[in-house]
N, C-alpha and C. Protein backbone atom coordinates (compact mmCIF):
# COMPACT_ATOMS: atom_id res chain seq x y z
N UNK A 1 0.84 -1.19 0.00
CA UNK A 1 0.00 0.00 0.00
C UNK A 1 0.88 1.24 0.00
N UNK A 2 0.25 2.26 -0.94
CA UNK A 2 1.01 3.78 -0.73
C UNK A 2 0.47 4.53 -0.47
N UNK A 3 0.54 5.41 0.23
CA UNK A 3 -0.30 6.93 0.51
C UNK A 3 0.26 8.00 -0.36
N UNK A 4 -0.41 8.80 -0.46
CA UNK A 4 -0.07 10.36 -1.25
C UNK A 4 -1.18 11.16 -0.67
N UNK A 5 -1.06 11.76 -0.65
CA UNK A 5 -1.71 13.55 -0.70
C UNK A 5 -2.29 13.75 -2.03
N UNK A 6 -3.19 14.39 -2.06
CA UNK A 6 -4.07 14.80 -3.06
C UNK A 6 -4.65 15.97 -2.49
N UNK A 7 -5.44 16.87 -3.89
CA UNK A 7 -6.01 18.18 -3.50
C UNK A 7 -7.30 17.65 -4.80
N UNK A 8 -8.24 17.79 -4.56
CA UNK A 8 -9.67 17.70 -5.05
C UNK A 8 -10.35 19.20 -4.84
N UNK A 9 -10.34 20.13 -5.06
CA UNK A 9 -10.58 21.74 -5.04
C UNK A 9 -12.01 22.33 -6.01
N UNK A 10 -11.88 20.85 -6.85
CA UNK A 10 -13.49 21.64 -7.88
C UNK A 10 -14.19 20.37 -8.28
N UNK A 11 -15.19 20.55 -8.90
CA UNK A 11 -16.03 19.61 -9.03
C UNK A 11 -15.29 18.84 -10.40
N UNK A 12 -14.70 19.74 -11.35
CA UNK A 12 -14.16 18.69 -12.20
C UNK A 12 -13.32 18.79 -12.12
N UNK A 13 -12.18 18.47 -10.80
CA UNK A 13 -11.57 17.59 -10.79
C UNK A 13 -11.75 16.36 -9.76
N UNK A 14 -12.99 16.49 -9.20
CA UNK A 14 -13.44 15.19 -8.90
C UNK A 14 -13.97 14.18 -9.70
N UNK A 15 -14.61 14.85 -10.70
CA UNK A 15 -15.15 14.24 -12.24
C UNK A 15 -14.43 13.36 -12.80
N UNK A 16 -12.67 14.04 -12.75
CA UNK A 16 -11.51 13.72 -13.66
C UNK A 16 -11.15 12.58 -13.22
N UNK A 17 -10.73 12.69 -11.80
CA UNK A 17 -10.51 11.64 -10.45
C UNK A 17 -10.71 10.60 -10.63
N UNK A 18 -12.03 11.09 -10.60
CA UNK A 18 -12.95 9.50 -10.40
C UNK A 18 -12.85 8.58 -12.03
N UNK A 19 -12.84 9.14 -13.25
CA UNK A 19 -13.07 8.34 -14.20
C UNK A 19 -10.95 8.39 -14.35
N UNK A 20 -10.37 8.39 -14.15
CA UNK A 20 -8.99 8.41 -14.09
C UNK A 20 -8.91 6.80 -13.10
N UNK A 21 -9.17 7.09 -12.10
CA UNK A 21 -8.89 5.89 -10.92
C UNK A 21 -9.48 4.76 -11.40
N UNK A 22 -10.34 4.82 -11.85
CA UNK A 22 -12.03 3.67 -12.39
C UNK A 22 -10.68 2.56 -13.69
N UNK A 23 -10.18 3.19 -14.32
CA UNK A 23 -9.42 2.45 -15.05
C UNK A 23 -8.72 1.48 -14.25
N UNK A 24 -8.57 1.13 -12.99
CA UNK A 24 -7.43 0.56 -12.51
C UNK A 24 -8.23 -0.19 -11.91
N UNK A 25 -7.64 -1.70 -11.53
CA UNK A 25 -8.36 -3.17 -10.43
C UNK A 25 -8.05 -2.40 -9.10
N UNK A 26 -7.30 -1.58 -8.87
CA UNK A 26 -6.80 -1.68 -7.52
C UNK A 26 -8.00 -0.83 -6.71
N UNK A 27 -7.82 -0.92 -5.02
CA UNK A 27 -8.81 -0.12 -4.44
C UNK A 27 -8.06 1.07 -4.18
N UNK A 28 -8.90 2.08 -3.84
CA UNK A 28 -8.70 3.15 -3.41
C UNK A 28 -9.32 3.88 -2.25
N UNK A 29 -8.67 4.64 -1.19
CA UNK A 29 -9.31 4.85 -0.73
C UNK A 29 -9.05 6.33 -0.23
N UNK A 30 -9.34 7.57 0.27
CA UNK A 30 -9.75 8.37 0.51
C UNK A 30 -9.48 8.83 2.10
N UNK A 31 -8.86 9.42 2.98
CA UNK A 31 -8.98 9.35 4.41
C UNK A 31 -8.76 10.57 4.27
N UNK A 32 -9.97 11.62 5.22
CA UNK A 32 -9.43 12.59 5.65
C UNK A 32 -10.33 12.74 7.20
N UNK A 33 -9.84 13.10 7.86
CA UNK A 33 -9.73 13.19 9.47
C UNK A 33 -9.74 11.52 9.79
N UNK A 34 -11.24 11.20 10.45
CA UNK A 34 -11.44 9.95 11.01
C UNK A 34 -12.41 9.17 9.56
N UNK A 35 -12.64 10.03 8.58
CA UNK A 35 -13.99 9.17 7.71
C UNK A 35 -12.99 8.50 6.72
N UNK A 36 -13.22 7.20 6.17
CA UNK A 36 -12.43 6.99 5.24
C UNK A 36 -13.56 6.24 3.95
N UNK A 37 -13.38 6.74 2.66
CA UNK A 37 -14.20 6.21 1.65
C UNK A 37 -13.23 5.67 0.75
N UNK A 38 -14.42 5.24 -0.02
CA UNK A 38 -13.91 4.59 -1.32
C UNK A 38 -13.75 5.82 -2.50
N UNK A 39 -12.73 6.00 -2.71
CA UNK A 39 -11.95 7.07 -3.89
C UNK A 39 -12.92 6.86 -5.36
N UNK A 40 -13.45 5.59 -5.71
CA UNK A 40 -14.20 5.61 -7.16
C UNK A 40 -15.71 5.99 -6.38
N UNK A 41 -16.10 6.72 -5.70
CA UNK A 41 -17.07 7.26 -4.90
C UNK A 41 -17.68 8.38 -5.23
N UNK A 42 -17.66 9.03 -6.30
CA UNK A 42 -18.42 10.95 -6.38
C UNK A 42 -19.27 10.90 -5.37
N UNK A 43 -20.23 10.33 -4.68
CA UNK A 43 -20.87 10.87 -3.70
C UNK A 43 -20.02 10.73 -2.44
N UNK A 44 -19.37 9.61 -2.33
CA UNK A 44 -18.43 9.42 -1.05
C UNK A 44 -17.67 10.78 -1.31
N UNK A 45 -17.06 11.20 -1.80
CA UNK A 45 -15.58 12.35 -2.33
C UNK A 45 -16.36 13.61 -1.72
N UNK A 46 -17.97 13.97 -2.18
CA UNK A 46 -18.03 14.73 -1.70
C UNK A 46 -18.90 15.23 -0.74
N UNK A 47 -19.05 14.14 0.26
CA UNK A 47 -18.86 14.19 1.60
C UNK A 47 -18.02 14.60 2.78
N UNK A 48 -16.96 14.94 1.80
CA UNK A 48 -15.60 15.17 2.60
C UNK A 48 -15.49 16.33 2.58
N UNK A 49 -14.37 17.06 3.48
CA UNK A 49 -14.19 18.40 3.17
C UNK A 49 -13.29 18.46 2.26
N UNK A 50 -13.69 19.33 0.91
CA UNK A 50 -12.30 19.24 0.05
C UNK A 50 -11.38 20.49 0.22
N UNK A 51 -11.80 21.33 1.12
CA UNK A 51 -10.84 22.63 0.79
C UNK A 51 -9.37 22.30 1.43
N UNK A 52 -9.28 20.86 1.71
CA UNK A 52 -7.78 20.79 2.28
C UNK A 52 -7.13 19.33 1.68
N UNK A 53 -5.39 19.14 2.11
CA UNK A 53 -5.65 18.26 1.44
C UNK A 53 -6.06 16.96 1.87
N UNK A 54 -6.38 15.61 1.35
CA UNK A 54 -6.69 14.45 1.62
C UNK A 54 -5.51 13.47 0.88
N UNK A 55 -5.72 12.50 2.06
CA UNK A 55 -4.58 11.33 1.89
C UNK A 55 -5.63 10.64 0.67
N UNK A 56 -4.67 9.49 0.30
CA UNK A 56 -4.75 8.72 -0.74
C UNK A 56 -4.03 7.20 -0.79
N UNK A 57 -5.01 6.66 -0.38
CA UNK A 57 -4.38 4.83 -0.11
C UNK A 57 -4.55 4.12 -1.37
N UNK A 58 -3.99 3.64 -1.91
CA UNK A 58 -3.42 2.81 -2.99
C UNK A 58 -2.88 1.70 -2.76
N UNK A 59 -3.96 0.53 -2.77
CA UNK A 59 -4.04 -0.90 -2.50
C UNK A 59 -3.59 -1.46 -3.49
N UNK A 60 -2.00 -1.31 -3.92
CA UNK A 60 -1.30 -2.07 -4.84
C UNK A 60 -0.12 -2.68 -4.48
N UNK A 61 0.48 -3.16 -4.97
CA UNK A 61 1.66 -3.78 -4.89
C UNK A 61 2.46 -3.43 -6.23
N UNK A 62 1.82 -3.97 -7.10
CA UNK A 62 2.91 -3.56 -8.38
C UNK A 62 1.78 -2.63 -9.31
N UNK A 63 2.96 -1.78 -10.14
CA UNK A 63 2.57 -0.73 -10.91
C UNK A 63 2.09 0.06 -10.58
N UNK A 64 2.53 0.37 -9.00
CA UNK A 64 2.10 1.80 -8.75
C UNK A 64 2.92 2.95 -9.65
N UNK A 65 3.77 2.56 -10.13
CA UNK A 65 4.23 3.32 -11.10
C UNK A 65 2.98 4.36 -12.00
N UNK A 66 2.90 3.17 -12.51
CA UNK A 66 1.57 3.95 -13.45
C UNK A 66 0.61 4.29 -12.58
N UNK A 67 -0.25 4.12 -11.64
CA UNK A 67 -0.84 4.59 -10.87
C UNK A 67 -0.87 6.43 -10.77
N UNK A 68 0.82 6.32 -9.93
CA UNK A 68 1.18 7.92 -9.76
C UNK A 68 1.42 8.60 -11.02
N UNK A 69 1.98 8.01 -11.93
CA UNK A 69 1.79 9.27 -13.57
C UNK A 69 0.42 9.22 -13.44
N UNK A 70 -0.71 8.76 -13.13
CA UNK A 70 -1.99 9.37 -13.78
C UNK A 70 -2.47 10.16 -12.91
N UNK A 71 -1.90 10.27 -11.99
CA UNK A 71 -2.59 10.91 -10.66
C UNK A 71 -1.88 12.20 -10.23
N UNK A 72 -1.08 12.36 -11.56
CA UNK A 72 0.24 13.40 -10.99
C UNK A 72 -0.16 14.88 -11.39
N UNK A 73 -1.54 14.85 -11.87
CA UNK A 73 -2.22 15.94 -11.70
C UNK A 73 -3.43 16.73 -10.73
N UNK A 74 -3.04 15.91 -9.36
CA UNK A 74 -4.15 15.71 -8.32
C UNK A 74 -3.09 15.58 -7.00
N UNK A 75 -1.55 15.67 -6.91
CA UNK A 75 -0.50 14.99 -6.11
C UNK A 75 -0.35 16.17 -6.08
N UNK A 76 0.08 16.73 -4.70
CA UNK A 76 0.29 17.71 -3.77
C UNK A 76 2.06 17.62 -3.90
C-alpha cells in the first residue's frame, strides 16, 4: 500500500478523479480526518471536506508506477 496527498478543489476535478482511478483493479481509498471512503465514490468524495488536502491509499503492490503518472495531476 502507498499513501499520497491529493487536492480535489473543484467539481471537475473530482469528475476527472474518479473516471482516471475507475481504469485501474486496484482499491482506493480516501482518508481525511477519522472518515475513510472509497476514492471511485463521487458521492463518497463529496462528503468530505475538500478545501484541504486528503490522503490517498493505494491498495497495490505492483505498478504503482503507473498509478502515480496518472494521478500526478491531483499529487500535492
Amino acid at each position: 500500500m502507498k499513501t499520497v496527498q491529493i487536492s480535489l478543489n473543484s467539481i471537475d476535478k473530482v469528475k476527472s478523479f474518479v473516471n482516471d482511478i475507475t481504469r485501474f483493479d486496484y482499491d482506493f481509498d480516501l482518508v481525511s480526518g477519522r472518515y475513510v471512503i472509497d476514492a471511485k465514490s463521487i458521492m463518497g468524495i463529496f462528503s468530505l471536506d475538500l478545501s484541504k488536502p486528503i490522503d490517498l491509499n493505494i491498495h497495490a503492490e505492483e505498478n504503482v508506477d503507473n498509478v502515480l503518472a496518472t494521478l500526478k495531476p491531483y499529487l500535492i
